[in-house]
N, C-alpha and C. Protein backbone atom coordinates (compact mmCIF):
# COMPACT_ATOMS: atom_id res chain seq x y z
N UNK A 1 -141.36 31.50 -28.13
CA UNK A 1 -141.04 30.31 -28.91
C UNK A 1 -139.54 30.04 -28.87
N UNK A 2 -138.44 31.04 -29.14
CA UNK A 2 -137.25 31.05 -28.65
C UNK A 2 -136.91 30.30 -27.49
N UNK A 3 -137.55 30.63 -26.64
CA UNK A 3 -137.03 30.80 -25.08
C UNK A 3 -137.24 28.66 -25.03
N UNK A 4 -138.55 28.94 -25.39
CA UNK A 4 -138.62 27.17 -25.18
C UNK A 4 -137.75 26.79 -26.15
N UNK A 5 -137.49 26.63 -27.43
CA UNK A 5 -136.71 25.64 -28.07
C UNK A 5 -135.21 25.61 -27.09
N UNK A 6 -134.93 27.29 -26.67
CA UNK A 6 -133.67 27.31 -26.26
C UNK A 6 -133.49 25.99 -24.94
N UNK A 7 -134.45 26.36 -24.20
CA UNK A 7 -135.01 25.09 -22.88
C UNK A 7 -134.74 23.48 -23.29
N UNK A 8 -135.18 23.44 -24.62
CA UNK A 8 -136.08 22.35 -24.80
C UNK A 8 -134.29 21.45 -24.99
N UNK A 9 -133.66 22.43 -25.97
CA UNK A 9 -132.75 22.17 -26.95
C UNK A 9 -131.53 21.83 -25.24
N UNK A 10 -131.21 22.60 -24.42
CA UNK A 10 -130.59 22.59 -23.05
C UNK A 10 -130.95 21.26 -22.67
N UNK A 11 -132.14 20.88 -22.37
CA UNK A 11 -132.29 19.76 -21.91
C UNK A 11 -132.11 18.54 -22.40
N UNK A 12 -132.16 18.39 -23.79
CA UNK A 12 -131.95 17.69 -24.75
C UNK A 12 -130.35 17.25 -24.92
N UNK A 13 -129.84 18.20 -24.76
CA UNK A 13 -128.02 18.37 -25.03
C UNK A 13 -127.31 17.73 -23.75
N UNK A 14 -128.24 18.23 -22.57
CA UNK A 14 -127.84 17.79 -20.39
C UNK A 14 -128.01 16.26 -20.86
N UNK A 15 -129.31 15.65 -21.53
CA UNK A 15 -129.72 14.57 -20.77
C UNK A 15 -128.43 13.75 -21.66
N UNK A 16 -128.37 13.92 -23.24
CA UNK A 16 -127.08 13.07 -23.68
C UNK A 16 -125.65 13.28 -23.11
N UNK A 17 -125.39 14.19 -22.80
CA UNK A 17 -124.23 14.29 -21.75
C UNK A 17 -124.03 13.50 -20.55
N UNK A 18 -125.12 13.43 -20.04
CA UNK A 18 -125.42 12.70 -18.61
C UNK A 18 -125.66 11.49 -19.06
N UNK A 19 -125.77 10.64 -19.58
CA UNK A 19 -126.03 9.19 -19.99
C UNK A 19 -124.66 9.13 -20.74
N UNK A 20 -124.00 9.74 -21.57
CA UNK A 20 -122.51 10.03 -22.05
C UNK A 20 -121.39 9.27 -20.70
N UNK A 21 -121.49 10.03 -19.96
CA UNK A 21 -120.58 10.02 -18.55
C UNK A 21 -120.31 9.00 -17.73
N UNK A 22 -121.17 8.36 -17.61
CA UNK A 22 -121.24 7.11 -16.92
C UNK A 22 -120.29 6.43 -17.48
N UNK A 23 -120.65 5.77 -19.25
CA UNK A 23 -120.42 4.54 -20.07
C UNK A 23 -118.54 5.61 -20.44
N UNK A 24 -118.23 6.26 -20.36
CA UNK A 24 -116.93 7.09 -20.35
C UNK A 24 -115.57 6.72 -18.96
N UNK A 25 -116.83 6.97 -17.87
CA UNK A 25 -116.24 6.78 -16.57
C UNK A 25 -116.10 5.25 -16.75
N UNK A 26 -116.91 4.68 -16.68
CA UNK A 26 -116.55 3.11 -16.90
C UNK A 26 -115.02 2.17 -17.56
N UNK A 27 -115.48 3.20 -18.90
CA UNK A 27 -114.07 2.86 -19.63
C UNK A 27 -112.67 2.24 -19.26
N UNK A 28 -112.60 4.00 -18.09
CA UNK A 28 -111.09 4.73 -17.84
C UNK A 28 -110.93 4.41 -15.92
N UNK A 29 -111.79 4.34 -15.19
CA UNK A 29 -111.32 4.51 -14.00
C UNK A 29 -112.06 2.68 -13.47
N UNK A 30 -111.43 3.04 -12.67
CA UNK A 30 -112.42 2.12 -11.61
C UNK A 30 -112.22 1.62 -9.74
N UNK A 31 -113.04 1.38 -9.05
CA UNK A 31 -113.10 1.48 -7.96
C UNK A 31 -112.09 0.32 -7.44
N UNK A 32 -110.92 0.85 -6.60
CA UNK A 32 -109.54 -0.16 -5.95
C UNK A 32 -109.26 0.38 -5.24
N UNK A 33 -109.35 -0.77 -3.76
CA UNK A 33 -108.65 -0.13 -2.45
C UNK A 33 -108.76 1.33 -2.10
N UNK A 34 -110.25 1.48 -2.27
CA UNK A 34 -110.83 2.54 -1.45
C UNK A 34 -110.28 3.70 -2.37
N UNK A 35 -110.12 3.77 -3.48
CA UNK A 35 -109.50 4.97 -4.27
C UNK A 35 -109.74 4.64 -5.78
N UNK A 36 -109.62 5.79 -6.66
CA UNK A 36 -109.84 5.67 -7.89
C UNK A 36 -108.63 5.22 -8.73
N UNK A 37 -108.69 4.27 -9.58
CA UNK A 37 -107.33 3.93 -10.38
C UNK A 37 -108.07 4.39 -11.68
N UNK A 38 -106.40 4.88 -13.05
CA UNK A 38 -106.74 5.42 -13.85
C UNK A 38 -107.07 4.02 -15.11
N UNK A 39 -107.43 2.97 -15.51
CA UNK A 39 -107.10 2.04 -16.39
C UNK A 39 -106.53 2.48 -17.76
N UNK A 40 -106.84 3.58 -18.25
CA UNK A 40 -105.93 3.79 -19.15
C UNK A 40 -104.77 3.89 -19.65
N UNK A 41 -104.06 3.93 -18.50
CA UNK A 41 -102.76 3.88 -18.47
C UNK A 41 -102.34 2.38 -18.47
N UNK A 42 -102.91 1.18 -18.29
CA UNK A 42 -102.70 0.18 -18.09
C UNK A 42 -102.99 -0.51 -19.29
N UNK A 43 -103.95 0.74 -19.94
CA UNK A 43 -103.84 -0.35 -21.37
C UNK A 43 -102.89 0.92 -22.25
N UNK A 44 -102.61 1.67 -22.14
CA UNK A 44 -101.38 1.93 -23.32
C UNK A 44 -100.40 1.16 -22.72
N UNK A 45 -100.08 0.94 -21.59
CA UNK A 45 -98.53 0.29 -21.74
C UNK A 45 -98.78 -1.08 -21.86
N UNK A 46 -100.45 -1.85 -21.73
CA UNK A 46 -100.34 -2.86 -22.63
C UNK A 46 -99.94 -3.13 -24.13
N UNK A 47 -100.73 -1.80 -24.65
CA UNK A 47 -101.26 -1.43 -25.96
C UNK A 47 -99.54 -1.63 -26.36
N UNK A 48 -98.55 -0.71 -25.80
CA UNK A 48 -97.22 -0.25 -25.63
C UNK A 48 -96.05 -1.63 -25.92
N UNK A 49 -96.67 -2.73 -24.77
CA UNK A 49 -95.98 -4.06 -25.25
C UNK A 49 -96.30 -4.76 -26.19
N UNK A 50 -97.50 -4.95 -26.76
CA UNK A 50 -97.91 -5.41 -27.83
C UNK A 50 -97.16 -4.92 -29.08
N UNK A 51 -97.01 -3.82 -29.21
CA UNK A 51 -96.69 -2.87 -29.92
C UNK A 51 -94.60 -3.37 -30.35
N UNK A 52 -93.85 -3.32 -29.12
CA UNK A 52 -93.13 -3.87 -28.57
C UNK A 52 -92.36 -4.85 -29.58
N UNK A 53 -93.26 -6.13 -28.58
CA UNK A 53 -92.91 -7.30 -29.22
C UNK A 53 -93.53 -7.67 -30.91
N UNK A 54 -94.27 -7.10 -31.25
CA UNK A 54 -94.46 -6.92 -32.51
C UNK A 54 -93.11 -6.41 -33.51
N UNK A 55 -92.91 -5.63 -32.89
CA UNK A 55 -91.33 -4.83 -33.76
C UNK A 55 -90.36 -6.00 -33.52
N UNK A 56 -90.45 -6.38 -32.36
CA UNK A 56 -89.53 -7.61 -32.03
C UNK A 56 -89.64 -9.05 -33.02
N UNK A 57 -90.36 -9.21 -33.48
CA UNK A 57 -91.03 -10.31 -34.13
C UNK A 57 -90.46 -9.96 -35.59
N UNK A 58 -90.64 -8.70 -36.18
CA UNK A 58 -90.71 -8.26 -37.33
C UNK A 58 -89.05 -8.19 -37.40
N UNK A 59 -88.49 -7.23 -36.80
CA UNK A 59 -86.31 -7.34 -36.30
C UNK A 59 -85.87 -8.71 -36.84
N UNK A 60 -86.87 -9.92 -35.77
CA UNK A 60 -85.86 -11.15 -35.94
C UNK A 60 -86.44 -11.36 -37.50
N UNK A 61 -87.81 -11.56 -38.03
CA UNK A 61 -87.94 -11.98 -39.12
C UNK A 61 -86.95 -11.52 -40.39
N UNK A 62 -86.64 -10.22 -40.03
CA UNK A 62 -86.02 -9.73 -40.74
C UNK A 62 -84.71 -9.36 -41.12
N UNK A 63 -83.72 -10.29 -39.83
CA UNK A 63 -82.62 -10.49 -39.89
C UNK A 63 -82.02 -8.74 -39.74
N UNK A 64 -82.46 -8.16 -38.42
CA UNK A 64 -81.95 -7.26 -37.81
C UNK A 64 -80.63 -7.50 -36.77
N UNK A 65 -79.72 -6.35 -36.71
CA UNK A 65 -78.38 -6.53 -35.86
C UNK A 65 -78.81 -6.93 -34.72
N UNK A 66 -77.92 -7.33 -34.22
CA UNK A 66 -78.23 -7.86 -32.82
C UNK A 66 -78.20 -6.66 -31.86
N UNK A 67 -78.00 -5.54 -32.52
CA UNK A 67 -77.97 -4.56 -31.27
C UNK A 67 -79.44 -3.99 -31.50
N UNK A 68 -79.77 -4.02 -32.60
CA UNK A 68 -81.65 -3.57 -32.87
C UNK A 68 -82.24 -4.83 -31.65
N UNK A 69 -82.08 -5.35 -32.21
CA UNK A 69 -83.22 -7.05 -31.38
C UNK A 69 -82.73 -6.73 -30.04
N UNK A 70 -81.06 -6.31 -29.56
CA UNK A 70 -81.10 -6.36 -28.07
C UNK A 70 -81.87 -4.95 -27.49
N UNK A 71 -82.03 -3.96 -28.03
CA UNK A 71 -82.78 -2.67 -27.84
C UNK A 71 -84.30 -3.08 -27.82
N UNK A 72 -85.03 -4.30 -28.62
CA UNK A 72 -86.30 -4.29 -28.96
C UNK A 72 -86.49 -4.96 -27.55
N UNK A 73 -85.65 -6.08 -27.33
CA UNK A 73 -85.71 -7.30 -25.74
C UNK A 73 -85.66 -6.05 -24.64
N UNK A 74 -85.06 -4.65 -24.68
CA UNK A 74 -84.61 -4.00 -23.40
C UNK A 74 -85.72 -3.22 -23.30
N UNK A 75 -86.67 -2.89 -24.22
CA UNK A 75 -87.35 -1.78 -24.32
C UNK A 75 -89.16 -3.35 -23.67
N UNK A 76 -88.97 -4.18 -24.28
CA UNK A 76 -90.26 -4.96 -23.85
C UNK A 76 -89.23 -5.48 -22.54
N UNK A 77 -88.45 -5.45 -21.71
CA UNK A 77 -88.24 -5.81 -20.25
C UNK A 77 -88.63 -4.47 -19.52
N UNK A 78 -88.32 -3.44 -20.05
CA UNK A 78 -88.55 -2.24 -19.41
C UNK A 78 -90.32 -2.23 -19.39
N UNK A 79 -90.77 -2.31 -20.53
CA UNK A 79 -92.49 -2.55 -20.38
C UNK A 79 -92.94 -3.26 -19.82
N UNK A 80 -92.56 -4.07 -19.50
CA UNK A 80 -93.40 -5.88 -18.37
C UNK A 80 -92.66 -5.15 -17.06
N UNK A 81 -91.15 -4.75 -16.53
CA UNK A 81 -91.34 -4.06 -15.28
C UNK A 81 -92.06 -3.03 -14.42
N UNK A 82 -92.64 -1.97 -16.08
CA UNK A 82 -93.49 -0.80 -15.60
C UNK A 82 -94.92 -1.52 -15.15
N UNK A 83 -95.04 -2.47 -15.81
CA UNK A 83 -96.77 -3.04 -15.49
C UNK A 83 -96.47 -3.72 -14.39
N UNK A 84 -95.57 -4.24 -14.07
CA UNK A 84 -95.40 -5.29 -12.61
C UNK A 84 -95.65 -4.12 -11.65
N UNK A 85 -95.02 -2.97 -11.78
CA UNK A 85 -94.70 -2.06 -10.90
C UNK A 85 -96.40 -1.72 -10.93
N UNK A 86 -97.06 -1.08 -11.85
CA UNK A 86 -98.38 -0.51 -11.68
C UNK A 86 -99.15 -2.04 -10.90
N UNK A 87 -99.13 -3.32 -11.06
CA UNK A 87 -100.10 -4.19 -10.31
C UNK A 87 -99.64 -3.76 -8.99
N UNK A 88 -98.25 -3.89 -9.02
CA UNK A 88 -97.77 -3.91 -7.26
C UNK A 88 -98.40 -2.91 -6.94
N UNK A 89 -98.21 -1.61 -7.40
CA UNK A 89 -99.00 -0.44 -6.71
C UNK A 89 -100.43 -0.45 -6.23
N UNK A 90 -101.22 -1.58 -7.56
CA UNK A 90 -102.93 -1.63 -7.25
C UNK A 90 -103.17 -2.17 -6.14
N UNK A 91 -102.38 -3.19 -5.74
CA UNK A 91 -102.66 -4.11 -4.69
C UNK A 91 -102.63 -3.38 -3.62
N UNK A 92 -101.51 -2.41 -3.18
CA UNK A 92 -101.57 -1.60 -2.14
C UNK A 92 -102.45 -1.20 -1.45
C-alpha cells in the first residue's frame, strides 16, 4: 500500500511539474535567430525605466536640485541605451 501511494503520489507531483514548465519557459525565453533569448532581462530594464522616469516625474514635481533631475535624465539615457543595445543585439 506504501509502495503505490509512494508511485501514485511521484506521478502526481512529475505530471504538475511537467505542465508547470512549459507555461514558465514561455514566460522567460523565446525562440530568435536560431538561438534562445533571455526576455527577462528585457523586462527588468523595462520594469527599470519605468521605474526611472517615475522618480523623474516625482524630482520635478517636487522641486528637486537640478543636479537630482540631471542624475534622474542620466540614469533613464543610460536605460533607453542599454535596451537599444539589447534590440541591436536581437536582431543579429
Amino acid at each position: 500500500m506504501k509502495i503505490k501511494n509512494l508511485v501514485f503520489s511521484g506521478l502526481l507531483a512529475g505530471s504538475l511539474v511537467a505542465s508547470a514548465v512549459p507555461a514558465m519557459a514561455r514566460d522567460y525565453w523565446h525562440w530568435h535567430n536560431n538561438r534562445w533569448d533571455h526576455r527577462a532581462d528585457l523586462r527588468t530594464e523595462q520594469a527599470d525605466l519605468n521605474h526611472a522616469q517615475r522618480q523623474l516625474n516625482y524630482d520635478r514635481a517636487h522641486h528637486a536640485s537640478r543636479r537630482v533631475i540631471a542624475a534622474d535624465e542620466a540614469r533613464i539615457r543610460d536605460i533607453e541605451r542599454d535596451l537599444r543595445d539589447d534590440h541591436r543585439m536581437a536582431r543579429r
